[in-house]
Protein backbone atom coordinates (compact mmCIF):
# COMPACT_ATOMS: atom_id res chain seq x y z
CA UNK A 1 0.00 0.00 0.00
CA UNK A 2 2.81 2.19 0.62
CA UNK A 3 4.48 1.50 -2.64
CA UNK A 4 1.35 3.13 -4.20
CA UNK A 5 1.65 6.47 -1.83
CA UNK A 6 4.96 6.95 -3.44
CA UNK A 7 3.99 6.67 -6.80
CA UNK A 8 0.90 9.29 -6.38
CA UNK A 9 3.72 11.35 -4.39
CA UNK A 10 5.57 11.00 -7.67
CA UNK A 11 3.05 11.59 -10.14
CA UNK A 12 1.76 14.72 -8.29
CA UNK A 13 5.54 16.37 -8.27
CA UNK A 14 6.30 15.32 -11.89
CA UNK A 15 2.90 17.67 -12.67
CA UNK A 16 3.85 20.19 -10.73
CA UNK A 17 7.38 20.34 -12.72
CA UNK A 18 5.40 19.72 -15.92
CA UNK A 19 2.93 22.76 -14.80
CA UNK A 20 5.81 25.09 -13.79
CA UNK A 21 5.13 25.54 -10.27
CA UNK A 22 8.70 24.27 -8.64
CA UNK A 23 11.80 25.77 -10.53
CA UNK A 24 13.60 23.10 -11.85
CA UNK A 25 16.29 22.87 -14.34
CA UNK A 26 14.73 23.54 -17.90
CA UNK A 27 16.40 20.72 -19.41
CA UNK A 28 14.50 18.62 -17.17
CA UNK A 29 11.17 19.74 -17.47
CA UNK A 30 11.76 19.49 -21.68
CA UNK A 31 12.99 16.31 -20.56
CA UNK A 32 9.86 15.21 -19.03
CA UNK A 33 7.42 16.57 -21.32
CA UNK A 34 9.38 14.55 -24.55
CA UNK A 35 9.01 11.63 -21.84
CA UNK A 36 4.86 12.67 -21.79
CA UNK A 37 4.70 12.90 -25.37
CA UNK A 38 6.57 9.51 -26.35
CA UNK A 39 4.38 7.84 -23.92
CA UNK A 40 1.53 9.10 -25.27
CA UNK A 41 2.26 8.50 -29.04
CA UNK A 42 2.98 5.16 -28.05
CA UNK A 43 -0.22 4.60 -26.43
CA UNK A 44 -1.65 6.17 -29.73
CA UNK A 45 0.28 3.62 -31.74
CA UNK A 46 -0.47 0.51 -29.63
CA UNK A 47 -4.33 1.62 -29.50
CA UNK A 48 -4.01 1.89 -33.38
CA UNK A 49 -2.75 -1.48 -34.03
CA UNK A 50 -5.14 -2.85 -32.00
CA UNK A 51 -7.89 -2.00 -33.94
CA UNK A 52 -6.10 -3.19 -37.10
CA UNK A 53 -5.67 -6.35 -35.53
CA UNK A 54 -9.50 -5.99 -34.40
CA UNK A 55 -10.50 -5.17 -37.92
CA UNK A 56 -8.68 -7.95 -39.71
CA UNK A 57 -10.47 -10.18 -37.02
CA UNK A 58 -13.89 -8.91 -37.74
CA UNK A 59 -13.56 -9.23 -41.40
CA UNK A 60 -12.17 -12.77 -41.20
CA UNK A 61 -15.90 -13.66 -39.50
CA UNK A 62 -18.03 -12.25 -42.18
């Protein structure tokens, strides 16, 4: 249970860098928010495949 204190206590400070309210290092907040933005165009890209391989399925029914 604690484990998942720490990683709230985490997420909530890596927002609060993201959002500019503590003064960090710049090359670390760009850091973070290419970190955000691979993440999230990999979830993109996983998500699409999936519904290519959800399509092909589909199809191979009819």
């Amino acid at each position: 249970m604690m484990v998942l204190v720490w990683l709230i206590d985490i997420l909530v400070i890596g927002i609060k860098i993201l959002g500019g309210h503590m003064r960090v290092n710049p090359v670390l907040r760009v850091g973070l928010w290419v970190a955000v933005l691979c993440t999230v165009a990999a979830g993109l890209s996983v998500a699409g495949y999936l519904l290519m391989l959800l399509q092909r399925y589909l199809e191979d029914m009819a």
